[in-house]
PDB file of N, CA and C in Angstrom:
ATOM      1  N   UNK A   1     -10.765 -41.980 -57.123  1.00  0.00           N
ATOM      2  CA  UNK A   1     -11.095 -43.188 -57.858  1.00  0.00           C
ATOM      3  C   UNK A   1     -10.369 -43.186 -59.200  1.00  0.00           C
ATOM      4  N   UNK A   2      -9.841 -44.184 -59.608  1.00  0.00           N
ATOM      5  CA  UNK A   2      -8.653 -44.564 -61.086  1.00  0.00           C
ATOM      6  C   UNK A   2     -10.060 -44.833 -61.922  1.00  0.00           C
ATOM      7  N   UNK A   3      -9.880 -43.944 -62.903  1.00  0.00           N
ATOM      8  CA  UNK A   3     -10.866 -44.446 -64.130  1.00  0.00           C
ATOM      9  C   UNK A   3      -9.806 -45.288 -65.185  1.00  0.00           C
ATOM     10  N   UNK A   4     -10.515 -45.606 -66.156  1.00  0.00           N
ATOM     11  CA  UNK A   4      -9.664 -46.231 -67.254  1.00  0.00           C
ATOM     12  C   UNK A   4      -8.640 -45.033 -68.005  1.00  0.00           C
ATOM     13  N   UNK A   5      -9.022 -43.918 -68.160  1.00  0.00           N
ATOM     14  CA  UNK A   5      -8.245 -42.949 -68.578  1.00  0.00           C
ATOM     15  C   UNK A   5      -6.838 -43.086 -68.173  1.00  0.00           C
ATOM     16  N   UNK A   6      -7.452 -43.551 -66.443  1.00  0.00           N
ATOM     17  CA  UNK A   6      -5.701 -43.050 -65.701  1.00  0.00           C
ATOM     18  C   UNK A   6      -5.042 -44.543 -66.014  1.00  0.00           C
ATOM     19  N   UNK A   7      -5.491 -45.105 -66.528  1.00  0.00           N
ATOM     20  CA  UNK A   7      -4.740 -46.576 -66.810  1.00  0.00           C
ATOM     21  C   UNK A   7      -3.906 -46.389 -67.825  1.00  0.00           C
ATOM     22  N   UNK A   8      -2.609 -46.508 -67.672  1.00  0.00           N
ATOM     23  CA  UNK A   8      -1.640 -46.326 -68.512  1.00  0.00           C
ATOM     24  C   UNK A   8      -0.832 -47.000 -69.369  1.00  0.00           C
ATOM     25  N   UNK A   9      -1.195 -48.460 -68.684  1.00  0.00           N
ATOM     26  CA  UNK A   9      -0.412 -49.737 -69.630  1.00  0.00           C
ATOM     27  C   UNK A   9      -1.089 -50.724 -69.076  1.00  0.00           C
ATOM     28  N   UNK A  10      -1.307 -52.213 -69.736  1.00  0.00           N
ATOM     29  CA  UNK A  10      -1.501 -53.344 -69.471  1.00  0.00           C
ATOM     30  C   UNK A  10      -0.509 -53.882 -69.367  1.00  0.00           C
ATOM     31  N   UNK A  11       0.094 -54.591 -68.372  1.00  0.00           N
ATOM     32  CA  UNK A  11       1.776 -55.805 -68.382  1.00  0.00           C
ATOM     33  C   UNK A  11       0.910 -56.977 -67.955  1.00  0.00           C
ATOM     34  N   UNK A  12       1.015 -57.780 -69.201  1.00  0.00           N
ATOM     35  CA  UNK A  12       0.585 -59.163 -68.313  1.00  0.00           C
ATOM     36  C   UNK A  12       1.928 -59.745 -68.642  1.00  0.00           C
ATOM     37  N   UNK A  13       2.358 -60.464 -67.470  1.00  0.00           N
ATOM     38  CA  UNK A  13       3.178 -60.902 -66.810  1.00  0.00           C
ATOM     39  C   UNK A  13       3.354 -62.717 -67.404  1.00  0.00           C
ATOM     40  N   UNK A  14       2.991 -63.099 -67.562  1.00  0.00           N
ATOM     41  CA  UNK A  14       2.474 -64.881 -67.930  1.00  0.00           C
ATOM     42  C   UNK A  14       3.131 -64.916 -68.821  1.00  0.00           C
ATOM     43  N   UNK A  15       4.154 -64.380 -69.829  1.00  0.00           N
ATOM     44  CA  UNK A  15       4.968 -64.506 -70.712  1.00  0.00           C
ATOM     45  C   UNK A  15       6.299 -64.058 -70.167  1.00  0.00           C
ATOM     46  N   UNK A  16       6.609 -63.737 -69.220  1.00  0.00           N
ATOM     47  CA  UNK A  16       7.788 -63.067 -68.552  1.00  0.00           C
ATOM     48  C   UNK A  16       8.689 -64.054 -67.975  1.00  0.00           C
ATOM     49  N   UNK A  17       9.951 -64.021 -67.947  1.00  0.00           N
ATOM     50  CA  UNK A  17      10.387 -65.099 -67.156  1.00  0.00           C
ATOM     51  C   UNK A  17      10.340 -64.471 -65.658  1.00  0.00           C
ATOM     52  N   UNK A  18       9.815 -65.534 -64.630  1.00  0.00           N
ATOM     53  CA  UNK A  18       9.535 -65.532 -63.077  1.00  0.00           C
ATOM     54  C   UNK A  18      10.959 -64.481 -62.496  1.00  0.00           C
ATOM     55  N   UNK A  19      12.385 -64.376 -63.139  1.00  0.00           N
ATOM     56  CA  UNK A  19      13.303 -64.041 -62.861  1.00  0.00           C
ATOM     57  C   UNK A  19      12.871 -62.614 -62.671  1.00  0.00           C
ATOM     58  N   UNK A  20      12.591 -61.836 -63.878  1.00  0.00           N
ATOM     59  CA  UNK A  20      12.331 -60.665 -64.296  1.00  0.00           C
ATOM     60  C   UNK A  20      10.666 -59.972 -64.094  1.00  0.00           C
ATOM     61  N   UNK A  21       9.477 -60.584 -63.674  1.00  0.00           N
ATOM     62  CA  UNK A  21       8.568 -60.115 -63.414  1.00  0.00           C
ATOM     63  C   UNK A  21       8.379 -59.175 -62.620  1.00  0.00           C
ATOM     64  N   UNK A  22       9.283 -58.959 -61.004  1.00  0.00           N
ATOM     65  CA  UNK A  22       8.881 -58.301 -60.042  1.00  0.00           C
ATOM     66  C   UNK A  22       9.758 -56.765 -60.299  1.00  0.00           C
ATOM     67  N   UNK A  23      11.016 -56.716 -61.361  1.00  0.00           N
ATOM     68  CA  UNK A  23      11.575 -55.565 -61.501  1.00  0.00           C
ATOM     69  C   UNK A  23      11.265 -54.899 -62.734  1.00  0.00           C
ATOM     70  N   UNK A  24      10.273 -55.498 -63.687  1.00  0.00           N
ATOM     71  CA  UNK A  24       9.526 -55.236 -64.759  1.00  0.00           C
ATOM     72  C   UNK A  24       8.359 -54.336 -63.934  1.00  0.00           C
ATOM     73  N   UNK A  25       7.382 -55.124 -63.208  1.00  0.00           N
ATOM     74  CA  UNK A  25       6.668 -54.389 -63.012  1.00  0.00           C
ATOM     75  C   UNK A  25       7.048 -53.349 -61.749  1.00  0.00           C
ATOM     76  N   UNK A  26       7.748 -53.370 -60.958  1.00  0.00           N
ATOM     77  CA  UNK A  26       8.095 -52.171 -60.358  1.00  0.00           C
ATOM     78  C   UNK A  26       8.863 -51.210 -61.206  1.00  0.00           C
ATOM     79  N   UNK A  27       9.381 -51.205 -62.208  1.00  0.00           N
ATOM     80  CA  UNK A  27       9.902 -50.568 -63.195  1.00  0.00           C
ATOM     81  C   UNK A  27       8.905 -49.518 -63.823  1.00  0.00           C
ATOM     82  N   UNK A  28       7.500 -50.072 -63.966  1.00  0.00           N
ATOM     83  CA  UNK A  28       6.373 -49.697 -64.611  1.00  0.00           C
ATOM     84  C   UNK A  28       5.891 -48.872 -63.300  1.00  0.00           C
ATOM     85  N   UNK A  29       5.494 -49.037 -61.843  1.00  0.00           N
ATOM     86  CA  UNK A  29       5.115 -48.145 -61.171  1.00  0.00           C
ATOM     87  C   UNK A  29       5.626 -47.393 -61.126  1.00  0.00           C
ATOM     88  N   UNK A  30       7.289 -47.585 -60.720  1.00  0.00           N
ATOM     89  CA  UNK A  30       8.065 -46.355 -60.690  1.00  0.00           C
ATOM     90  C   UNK A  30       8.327 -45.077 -61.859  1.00  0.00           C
ATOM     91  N   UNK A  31       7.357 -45.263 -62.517  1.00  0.00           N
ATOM     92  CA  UNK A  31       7.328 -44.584 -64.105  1.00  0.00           C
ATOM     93  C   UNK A  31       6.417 -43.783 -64.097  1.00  0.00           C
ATOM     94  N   UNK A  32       4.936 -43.961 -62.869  1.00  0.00           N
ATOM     95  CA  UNK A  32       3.844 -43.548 -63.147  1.00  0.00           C
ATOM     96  C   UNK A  32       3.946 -41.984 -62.144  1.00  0.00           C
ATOM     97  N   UNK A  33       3.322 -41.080 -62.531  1.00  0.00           N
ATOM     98  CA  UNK A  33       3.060 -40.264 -61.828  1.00  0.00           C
ATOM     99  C   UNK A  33       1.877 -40.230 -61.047  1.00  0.00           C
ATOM    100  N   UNK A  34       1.999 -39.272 -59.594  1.00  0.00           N
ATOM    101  CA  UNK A  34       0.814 -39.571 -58.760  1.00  0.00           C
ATOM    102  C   UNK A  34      -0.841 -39.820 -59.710  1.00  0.00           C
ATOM    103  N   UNK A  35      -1.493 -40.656 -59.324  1.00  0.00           N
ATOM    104  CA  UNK A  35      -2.768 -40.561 -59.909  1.00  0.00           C
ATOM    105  C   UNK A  35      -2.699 -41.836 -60.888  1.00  0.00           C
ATOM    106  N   UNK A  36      -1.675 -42.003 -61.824  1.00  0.00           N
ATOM    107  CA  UNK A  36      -1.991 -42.470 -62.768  1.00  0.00           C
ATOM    108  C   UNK A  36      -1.978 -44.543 -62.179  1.00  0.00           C
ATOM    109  N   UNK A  37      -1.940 -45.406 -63.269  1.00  0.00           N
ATOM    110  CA  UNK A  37      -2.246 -46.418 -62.861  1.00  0.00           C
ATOM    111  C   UNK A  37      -2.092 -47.626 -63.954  1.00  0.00           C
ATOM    112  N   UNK A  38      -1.763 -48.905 -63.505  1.00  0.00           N
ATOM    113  CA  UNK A  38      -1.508 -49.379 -64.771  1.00  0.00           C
ATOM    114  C   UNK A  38      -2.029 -51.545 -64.225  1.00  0.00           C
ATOM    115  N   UNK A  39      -2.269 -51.847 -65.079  1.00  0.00           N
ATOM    116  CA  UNK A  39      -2.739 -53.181 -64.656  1.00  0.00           C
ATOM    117  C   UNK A  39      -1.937 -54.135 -64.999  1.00  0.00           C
ATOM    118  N   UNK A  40      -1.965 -55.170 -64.093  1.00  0.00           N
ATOM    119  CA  UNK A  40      -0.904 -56.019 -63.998  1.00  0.00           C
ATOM    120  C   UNK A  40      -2.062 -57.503 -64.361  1.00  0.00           C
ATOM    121  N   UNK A  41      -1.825 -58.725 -65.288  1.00  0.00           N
ATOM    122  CA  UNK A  41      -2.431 -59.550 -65.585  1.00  0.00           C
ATOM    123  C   UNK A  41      -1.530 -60.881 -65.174  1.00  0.00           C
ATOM    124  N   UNK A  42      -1.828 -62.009 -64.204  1.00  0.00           N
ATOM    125  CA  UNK A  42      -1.458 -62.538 -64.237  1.00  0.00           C
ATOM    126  C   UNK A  42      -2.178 -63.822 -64.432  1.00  0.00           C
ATOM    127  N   UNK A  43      -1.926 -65.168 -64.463  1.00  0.00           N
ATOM    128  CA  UNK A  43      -2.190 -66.846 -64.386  1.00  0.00           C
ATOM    129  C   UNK A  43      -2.622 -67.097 -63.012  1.00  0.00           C
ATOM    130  N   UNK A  44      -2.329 -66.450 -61.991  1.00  0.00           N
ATOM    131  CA  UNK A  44      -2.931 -66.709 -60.714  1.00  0.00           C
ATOM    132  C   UNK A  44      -2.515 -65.400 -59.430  1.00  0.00           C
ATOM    133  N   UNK A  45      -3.356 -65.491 -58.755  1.00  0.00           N
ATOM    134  CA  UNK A  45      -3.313 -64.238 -57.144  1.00  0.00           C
ATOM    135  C   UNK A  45      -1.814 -64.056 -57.331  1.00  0.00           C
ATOM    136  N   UNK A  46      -1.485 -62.600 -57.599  1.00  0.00           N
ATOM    137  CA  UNK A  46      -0.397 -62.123 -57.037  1.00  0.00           C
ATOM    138  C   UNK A  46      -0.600 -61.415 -55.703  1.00  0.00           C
ATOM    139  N   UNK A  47      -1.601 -62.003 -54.752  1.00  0.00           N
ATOM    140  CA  UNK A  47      -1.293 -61.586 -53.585  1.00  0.00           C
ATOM    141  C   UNK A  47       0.211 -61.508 -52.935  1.00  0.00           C
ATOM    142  N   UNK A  48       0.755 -62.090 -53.188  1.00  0.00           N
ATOM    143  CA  UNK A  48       2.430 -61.696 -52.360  1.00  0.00           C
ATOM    144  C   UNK A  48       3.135 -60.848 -52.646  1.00  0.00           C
ATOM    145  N   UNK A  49       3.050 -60.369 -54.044  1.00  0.00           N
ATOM    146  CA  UNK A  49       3.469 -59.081 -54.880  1.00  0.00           C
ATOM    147  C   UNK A  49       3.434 -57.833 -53.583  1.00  0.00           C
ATOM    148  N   UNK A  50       1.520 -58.249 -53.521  1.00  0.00           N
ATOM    149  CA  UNK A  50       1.148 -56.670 -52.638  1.00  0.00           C
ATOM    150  C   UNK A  50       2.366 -56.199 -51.376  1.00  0.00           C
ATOM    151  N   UNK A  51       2.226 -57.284 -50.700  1.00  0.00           N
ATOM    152  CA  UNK A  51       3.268 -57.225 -49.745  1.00  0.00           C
ATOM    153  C   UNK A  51       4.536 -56.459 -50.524  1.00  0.00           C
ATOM    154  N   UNK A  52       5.028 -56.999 -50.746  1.00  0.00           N
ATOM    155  CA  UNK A  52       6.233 -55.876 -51.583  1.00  0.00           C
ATOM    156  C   UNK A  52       5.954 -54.772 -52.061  1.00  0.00           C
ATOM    157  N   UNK A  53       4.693 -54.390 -52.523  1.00  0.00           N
ATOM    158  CA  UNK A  53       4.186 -53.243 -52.726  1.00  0.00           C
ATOM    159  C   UNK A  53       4.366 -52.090 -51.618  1.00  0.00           C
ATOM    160  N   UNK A  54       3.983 -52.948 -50.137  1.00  0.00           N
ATOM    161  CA  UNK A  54       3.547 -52.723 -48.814  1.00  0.00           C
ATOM    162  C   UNK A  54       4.929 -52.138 -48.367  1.00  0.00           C
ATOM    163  N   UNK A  55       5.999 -53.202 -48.502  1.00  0.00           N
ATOM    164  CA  UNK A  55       7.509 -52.635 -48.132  1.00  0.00           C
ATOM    165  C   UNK A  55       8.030 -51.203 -49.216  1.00  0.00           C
ATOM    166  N   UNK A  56       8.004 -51.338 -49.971  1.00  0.00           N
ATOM    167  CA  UNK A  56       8.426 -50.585 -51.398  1.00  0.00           C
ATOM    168  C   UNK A  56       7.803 -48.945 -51.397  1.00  0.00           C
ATOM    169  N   UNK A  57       6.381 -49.486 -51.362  1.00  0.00           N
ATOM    170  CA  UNK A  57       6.011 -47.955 -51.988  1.00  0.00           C
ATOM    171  C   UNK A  57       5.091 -47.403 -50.420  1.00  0.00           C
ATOM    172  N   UNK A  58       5.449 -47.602 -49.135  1.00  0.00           N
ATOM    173  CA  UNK A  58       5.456 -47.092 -48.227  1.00  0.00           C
ATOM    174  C   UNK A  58       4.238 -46.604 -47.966  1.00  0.00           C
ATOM    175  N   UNK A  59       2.789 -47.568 -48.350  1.00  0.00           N
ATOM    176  CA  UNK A  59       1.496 -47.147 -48.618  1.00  0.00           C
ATOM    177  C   UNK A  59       1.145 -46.111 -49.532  1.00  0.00           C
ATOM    178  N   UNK A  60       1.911 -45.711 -50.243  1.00  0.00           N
ATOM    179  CA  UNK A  60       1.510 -44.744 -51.293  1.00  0.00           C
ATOM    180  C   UNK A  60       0.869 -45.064 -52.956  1.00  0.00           C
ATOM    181  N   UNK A  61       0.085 -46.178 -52.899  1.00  0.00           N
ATOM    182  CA  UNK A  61      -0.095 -47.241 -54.166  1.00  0.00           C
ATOM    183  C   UNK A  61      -1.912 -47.927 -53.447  1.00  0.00           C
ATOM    184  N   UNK A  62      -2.401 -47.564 -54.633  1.00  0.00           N
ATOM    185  CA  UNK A  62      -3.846 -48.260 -54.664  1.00  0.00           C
ATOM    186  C   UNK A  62      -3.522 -49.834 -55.092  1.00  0.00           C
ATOM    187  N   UNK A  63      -4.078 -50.945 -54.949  1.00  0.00           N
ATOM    188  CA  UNK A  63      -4.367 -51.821 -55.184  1.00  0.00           C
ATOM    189  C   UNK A  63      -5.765 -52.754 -55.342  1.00  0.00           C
ATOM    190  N   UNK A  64      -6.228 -52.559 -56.428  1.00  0.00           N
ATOM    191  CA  UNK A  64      -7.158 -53.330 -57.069  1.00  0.00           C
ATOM    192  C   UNK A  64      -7.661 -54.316 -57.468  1.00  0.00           C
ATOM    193  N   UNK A  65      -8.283 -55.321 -57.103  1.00  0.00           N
ATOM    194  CA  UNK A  65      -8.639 -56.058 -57.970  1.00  0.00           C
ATOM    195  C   UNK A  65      -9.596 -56.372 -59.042  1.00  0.00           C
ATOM    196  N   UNK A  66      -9.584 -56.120 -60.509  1.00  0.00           N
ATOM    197  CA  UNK A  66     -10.602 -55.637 -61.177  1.00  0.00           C
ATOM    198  C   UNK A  66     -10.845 -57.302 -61.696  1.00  0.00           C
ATOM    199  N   UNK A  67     -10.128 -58.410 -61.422  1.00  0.00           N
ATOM    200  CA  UNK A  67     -10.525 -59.905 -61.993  1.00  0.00           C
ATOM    201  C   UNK A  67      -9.530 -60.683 -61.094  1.00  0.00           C
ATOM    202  N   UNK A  68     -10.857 -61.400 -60.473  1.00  0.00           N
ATOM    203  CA  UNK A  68     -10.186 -62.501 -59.955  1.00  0.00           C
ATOM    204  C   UNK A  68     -10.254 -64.152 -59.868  1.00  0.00           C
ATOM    205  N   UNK A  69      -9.654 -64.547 -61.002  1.00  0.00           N
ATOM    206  CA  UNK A  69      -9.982 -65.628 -61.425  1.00  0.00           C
ATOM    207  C   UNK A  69     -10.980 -66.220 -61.858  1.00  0.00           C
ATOM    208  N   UNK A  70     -10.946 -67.488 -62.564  1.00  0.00           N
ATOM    209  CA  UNK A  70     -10.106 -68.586 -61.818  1.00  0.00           C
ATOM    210  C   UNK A  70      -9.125 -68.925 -62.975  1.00  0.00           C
ATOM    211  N   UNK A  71      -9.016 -68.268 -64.189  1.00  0.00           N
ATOM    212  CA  UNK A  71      -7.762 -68.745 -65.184  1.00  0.00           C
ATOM    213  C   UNK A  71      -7.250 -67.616 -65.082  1.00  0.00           C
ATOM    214  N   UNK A  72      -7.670 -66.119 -64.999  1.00  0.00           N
ATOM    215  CA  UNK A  72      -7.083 -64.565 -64.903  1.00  0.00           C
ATOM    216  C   UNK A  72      -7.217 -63.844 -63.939  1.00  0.00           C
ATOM    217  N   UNK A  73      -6.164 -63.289 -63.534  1.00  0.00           N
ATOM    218  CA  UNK A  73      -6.426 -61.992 -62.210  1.00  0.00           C
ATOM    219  C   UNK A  73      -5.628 -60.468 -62.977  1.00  0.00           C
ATOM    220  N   UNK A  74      -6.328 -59.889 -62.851  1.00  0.00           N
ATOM    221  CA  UNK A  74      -6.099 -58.599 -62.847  1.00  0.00           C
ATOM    222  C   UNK A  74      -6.228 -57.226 -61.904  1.00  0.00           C
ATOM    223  N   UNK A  75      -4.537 -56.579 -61.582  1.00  0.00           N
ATOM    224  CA  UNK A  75      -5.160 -55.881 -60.446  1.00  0.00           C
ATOM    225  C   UNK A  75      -4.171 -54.695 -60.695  1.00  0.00           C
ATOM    226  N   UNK A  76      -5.410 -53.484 -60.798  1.00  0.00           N
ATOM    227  CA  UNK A  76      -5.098 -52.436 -60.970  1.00  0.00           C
ATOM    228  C   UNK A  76      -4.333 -51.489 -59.791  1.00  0.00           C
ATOM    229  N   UNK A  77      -3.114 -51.005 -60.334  1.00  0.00           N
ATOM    230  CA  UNK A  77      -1.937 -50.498 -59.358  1.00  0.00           C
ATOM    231  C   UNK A  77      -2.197 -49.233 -59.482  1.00  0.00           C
ATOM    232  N   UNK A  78      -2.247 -48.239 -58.655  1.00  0.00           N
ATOM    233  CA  UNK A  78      -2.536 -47.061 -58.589  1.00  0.00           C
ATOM    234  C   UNK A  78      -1.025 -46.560 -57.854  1.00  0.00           C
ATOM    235  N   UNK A  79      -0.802 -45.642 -58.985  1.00  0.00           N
ATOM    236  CA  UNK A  79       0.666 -44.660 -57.941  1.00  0.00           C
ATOM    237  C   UNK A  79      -0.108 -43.632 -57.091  1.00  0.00           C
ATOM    238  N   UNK A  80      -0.222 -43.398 -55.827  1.00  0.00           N
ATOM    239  CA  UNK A  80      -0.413 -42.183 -54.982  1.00  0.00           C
ATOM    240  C   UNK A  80       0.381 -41.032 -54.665  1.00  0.00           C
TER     241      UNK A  80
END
């Protein structure tokens, strides 16, 4: 279980240009060591993200949702 300890950064994303969001925050997983974890804030469901998560990190990544809407979602990424 990811406590807040293992939370390592907040990226909210809603100021980012759409161009640069998805290699920002894979930039940030790929940074984390096993265990640790970092939250991603967006304006609406990054459910489609996960999927890329799904291709990318080869099931080795927790995915959370610690807020889900209806103006904020937040979902905590766990490196495995």
């Amino acid at each position: 279980m990811t406590t807040m300890s293992d939370v390592r950064a907040v990226l909210d994303v809603r100021s980012l240009p759409c161009t640069t969001r998805r290699a920002t925050i894979f930039g940030m997983f790929d940074a984390l060591e096993s265990g640790q974890a970092f939250e991603i804030v967006n304006d609406h469901d990054p459910a489609p993200l996960r999927g890329h998560f799904e291709a990318r990190a080869d099931g080795s990544y927790d995915w959370t949702y610690v807020e889900a809407g209806p103006r904020e979602w937040r979902v905590r990424t766990t490196r495995g």
